[in-house]
Protein backbone atom coordinates (compact mmCIF):
# COMPACT_ATOMS: atom_id res chain seq x y z
CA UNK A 1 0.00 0.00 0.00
CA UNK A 2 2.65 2.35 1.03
CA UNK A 3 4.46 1.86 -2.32
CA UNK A 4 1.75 2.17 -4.52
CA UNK A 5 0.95 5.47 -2.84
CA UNK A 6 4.26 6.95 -3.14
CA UNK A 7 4.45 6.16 -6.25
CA UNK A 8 0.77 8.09 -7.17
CA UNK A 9 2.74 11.02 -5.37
CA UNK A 10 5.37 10.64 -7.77
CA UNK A 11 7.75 10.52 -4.91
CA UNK A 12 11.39 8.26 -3.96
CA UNK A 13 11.64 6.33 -0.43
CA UNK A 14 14.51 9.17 -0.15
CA UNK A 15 12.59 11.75 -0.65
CA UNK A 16 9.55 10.11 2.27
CA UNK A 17 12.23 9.20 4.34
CA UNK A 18 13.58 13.03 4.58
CA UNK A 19 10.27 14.26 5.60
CA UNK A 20 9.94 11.67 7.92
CA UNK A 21 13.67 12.15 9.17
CA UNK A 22 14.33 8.73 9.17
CA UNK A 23 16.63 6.83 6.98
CA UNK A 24 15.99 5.77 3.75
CA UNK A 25 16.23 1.84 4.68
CA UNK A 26 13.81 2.48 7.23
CA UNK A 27 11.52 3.36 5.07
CA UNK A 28 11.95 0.78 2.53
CA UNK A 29 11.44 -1.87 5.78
CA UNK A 30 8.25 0.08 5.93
CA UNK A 31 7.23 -0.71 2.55
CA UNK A 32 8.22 -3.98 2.64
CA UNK A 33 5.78 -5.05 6.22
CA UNK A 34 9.74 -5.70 7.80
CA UNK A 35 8.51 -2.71 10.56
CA UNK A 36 5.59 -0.54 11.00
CA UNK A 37 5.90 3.36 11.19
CA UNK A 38 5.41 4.47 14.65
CA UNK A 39 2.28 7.02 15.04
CA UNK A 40 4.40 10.03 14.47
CA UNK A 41 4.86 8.41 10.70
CA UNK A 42 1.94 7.47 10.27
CA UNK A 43 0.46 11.14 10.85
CA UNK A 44 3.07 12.32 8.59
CA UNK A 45 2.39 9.37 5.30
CA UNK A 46 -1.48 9.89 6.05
CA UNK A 47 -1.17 13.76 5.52
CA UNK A 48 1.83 13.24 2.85
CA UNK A 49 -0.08 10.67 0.69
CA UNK A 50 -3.41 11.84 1.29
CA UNK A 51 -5.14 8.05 2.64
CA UNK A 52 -7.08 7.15 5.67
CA UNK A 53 -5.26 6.51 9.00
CA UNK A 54 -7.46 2.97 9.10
CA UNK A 55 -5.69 2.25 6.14
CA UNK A 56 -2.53 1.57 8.96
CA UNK A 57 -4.86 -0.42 10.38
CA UNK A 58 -6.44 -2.48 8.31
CA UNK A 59 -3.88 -2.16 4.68
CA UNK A 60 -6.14 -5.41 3.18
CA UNK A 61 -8.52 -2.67 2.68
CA UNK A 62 -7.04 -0.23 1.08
CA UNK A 63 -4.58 -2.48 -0.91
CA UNK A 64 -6.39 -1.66 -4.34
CA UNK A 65 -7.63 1.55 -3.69
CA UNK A 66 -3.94 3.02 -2.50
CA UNK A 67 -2.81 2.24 -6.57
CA UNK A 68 -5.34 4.97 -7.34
CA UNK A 69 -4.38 7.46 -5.31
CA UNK A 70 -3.97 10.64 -7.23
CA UNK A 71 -2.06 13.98 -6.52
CA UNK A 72 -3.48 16.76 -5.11
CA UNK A 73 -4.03 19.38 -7.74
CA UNK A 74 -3.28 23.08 -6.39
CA UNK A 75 -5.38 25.61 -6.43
CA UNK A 76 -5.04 28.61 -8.97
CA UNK A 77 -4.66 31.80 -7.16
């Protein structure tokens, strides 16, 4: 789920990992299921990548739904 949304956000595990100040490895044992973001991440990645905090909880959910998240568009003016 994590991947698939970071990729709609057209963003690297480098670039997550900086705003996350965590290391880039961490991350990736994120994405893989090796660890799970502590809350403080997981306010972040919701916020970041625009997806439900129950997503956290239950990511069986959201599995197929996280591949379509878009990017936000911004807002003329």
């Amino acid at each position: 789920m994590l991947r698939s949304a970071r990729a709609a956000q057209k963003l690297t595990q480098s670039q997550v990992a900086e705003v996350l100040h965590i290391n880039r490895s961490t991350y990736t044992y994120y994405e893989t299921g090796k660890t799970m973001p502590g809350l403080k991440e997981i306010r972040v990645l919701v916020s970041l990548y625009h997806i439900p905090a129950e997503a956290f909880i239950f990511p069986e959910r959201y599995l197929n739904e996280a591949v379509q998240v878009k990017p936000r568009r911004r807002r003329k003016g």
